[in-house]
Protein backbone atom coordinates (compact mmCIF):
# COMPACT_ATOMS: atom_id res chain seq x y z
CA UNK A 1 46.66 -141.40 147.94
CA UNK A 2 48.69 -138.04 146.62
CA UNK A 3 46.79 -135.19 147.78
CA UNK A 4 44.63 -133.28 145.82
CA UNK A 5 45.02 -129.55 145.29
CA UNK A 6 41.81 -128.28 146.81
CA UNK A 7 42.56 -130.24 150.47
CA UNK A 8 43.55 -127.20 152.00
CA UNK A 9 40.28 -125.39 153.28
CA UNK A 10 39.57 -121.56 151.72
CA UNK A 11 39.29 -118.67 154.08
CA UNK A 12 36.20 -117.06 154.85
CA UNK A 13 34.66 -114.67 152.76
CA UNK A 14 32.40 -112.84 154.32
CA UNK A 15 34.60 -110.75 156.20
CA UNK A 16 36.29 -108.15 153.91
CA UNK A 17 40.22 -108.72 154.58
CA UNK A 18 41.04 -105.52 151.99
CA UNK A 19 38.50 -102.94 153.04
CA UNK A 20 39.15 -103.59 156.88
CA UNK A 21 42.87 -102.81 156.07
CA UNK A 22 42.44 -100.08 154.31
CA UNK A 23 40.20 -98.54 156.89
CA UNK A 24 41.12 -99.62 159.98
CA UNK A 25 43.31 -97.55 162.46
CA UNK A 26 46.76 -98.55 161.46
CA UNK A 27 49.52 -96.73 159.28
CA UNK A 28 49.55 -99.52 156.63
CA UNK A 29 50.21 -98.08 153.08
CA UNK A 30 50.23 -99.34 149.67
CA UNK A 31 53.69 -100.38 147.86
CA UNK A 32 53.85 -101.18 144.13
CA UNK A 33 56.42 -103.38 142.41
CA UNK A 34 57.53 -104.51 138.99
CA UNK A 35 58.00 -107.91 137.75
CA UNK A 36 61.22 -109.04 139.53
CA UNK A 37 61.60 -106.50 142.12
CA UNK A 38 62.45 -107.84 145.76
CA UNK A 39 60.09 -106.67 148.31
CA UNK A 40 62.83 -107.82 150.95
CA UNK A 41 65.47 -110.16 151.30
CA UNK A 42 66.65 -113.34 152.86
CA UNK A 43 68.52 -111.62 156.40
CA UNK A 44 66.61 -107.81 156.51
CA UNK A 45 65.09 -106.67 159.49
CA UNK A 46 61.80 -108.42 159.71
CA UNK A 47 59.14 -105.28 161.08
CA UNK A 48 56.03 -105.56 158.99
CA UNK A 49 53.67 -108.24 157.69
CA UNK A 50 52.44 -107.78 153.48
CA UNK A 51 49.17 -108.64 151.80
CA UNK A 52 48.88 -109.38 148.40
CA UNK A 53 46.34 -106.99 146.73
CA UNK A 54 47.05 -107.73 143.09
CA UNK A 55 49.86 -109.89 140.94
CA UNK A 56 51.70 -112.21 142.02
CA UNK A 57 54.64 -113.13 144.95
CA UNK A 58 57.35 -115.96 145.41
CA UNK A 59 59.03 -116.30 148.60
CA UNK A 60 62.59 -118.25 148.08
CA UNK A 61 65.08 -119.48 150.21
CA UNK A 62 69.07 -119.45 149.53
CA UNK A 63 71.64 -121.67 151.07
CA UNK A 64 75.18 -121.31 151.94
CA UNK A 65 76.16 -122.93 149.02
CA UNK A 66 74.01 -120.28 146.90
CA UNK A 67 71.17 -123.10 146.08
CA UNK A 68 67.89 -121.46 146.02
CA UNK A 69 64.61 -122.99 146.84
CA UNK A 70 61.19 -121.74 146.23
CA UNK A 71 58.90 -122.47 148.94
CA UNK A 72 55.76 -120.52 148.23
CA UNK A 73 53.99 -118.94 145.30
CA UNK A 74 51.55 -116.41 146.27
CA UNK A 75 48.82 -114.43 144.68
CA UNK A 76 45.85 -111.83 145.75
CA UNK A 77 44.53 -112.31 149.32
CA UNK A 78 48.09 -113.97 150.83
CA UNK A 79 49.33 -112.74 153.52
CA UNK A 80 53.44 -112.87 153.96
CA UNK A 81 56.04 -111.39 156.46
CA UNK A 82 54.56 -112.72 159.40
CA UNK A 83 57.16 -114.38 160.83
CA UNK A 84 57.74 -111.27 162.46
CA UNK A 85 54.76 -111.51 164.52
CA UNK A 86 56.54 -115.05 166.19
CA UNK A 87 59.67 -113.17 167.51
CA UNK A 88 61.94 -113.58 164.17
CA UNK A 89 63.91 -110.56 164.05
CA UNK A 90 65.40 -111.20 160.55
CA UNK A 91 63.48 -112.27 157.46
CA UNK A 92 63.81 -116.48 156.94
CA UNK A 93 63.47 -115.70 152.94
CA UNK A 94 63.90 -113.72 150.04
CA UNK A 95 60.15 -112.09 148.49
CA UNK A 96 60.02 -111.27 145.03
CA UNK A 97 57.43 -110.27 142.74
CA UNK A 98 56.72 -112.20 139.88
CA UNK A 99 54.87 -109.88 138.05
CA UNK A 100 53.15 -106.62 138.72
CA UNK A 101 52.06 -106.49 142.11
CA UNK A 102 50.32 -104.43 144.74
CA UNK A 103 50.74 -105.02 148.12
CA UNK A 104 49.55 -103.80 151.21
CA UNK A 105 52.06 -103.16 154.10
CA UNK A 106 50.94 -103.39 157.58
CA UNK A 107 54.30 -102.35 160.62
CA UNK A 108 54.24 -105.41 163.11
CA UNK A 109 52.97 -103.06 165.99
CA UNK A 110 49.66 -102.74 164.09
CA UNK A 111 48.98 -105.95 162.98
CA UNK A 112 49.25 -107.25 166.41
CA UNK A 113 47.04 -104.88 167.75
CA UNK A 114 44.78 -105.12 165.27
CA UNK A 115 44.57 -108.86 165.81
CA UNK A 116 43.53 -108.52 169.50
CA UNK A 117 41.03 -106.35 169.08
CA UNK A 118 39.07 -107.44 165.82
CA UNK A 119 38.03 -110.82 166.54
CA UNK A 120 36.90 -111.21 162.64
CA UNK A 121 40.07 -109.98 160.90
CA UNK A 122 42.15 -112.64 163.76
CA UNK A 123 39.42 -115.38 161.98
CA UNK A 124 40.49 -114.68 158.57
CA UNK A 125 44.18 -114.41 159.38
CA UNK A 126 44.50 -117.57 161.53
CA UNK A 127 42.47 -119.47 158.76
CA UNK A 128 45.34 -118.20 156.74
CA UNK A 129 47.87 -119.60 158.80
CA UNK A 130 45.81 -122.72 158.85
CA UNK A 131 45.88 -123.00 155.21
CA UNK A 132 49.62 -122.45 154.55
CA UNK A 133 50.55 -125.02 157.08
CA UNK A 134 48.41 -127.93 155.64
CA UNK A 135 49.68 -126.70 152.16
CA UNK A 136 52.94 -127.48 153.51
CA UNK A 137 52.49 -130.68 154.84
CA UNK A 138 50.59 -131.86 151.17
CA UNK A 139 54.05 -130.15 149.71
CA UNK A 140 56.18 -132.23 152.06
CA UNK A 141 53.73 -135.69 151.52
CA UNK A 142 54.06 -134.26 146.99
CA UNK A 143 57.86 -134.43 147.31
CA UNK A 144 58.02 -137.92 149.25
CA UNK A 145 55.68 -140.38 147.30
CA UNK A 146 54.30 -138.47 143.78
CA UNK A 147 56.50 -138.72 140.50
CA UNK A 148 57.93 -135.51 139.07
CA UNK A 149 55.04 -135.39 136.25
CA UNK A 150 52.50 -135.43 139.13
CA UNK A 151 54.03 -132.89 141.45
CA UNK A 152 54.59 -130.32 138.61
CA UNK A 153 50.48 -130.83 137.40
CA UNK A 154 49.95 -130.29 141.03
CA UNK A 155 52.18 -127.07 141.27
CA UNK A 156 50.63 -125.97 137.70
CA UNK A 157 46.85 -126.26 139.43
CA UNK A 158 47.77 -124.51 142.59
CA UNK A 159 49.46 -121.76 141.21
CA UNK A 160 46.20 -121.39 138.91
CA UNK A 161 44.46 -121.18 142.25
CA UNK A 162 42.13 -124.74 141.37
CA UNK A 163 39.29 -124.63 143.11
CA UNK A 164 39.09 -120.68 144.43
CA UNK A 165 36.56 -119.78 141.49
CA UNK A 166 34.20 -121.59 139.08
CA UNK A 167 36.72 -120.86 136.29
CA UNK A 168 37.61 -123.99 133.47
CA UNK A 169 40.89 -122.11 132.53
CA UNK A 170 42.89 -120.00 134.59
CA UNK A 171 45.76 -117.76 133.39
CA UNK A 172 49.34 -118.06 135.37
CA UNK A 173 51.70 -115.69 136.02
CA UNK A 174 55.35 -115.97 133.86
CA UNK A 175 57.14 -118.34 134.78
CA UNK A 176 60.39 -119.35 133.49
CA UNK A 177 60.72 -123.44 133.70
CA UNK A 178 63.84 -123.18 135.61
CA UNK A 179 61.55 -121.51 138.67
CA UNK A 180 58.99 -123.93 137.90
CA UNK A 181 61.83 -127.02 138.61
CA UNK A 182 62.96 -125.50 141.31
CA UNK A 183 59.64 -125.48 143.13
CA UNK A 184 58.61 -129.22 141.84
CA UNK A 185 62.55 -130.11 142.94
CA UNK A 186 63.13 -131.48 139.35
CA UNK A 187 65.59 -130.32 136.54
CA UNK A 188 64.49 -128.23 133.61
CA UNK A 189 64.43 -131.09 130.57
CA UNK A 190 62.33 -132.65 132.81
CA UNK A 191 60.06 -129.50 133.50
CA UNK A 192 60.03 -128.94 129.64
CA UNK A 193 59.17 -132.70 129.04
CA UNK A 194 56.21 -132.77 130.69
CA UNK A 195 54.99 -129.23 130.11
CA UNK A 196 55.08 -130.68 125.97
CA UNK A 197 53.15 -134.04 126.94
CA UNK A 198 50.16 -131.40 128.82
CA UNK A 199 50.06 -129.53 125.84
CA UNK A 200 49.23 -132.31 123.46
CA UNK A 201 47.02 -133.21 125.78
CA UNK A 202 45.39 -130.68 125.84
CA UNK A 203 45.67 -130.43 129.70
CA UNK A 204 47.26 -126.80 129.47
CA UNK A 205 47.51 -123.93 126.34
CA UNK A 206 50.19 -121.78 125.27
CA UNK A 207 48.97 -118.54 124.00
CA UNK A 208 51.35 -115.99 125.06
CA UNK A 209 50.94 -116.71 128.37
CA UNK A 210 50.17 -120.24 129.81
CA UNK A 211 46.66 -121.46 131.01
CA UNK A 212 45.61 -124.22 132.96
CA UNK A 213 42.64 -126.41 131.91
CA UNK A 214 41.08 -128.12 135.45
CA UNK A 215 41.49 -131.22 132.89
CA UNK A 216 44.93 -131.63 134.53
CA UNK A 217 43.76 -133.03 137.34
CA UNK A 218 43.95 -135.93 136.15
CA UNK A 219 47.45 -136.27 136.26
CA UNK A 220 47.72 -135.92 139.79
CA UNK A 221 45.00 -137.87 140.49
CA UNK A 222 45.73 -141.19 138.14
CA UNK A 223 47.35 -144.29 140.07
């Protein structure tokens, strides 16, 4: 069975991940960035984990050859960086902001202290961890048995956040289709094929910007 968008479970949210940053003893500090601005890149010195306060993020990978990858797309209450808290001295990726975005920077030394000693805030951040793996494995499972037209529905919902709020239509950041093909690890026609069939469908609406109806679900979920 291809798995379904809302698998991965959603962090607590009782405890207040934002307001226990922003008061907690630690020299974090908010950093602001413009649509397409790299927040750091694939190879820099990896000291300090980011949380996504508004916008939008996409974490990329580039190959020898030059290929790049996208592996995540991230929006408000993501957390990012923290390889550094495993040992990785240099960062695995490339972070870049897809549109404007606030972010909250915490230096490694604090987070890690910080995570010993507030029990709740470690909660929140391991169910964090928690989540991103098991989105990866449903990513891995996407790319292995779904068709393209069913992994980019699937990428369309999750990037609308499905599931987070009781919304019918959700608003997505730009994206160009050639980012979008990337991700799904399908060509553009093919990205620009499908994304014509939604719209007569009705599934998803061009108005400016692109929204997602929770209609497309059925893509991903039709045998």
């Amino acid at each position: 069975m291809p798995p379904k968008p809302s698998l991965a479970p959603a962090p607590p949210t009782a405890f207040d991940v934002q307001a226990f940053l922003k008061s907690a003893r630690m020299s974090s500090r908010t950093v602001r960035f413009a649509t397409g601005a790299v927040v750091f890149a694939q190879g820099a010195q990896a000291n300090s984990v980011f949380y996504v306060q508004e916008g939008g993020m996409k974490l990329s990978v580039l190959s020898s050859a030059g290929k790049e990858a996208v592996v995540a797309m991230l929006g408000p209450g993501d957390f990012f960086g923290e390889g550094c808290l495993a040992g990785q001295p240099l960062r695995m990726g490339t972070a870049t902001a897809v549109m404007r975005t606030t972010l909250l920077r915490v230096p490694k030394r604090d987070m890690v202290r910080m995570l010993h000693e507030h029990p709740e805030f470690s909660d929140r951040f391991l169910a964090h961890m928690l989540t991103r793996n098991i989105r990866i494995e449903e990513d891995l499972v996407d790319q292995l048995f779904n068709s393209s037209e069913k992994r980019l529905a699937r990428t369309l919902l999750l990037l609308a956040r499905y599931g987070k709020e009781d919304t019918a239509q959700r608003v997505l950041p730009k994206l160009s289709q050639e980012t979008l093909a990337e991700m799904v690890g399908t060509t553009r026609s093919r990205v620009n094929f499908f994304m014509n069939k939604f719209r007569k469908l009705g599934l998803i609406e061009y108005n400016g910007r692109l929204k997602v109806n929770s209609s497309l679900l059925s893509i991903v979920l039709h045998d």
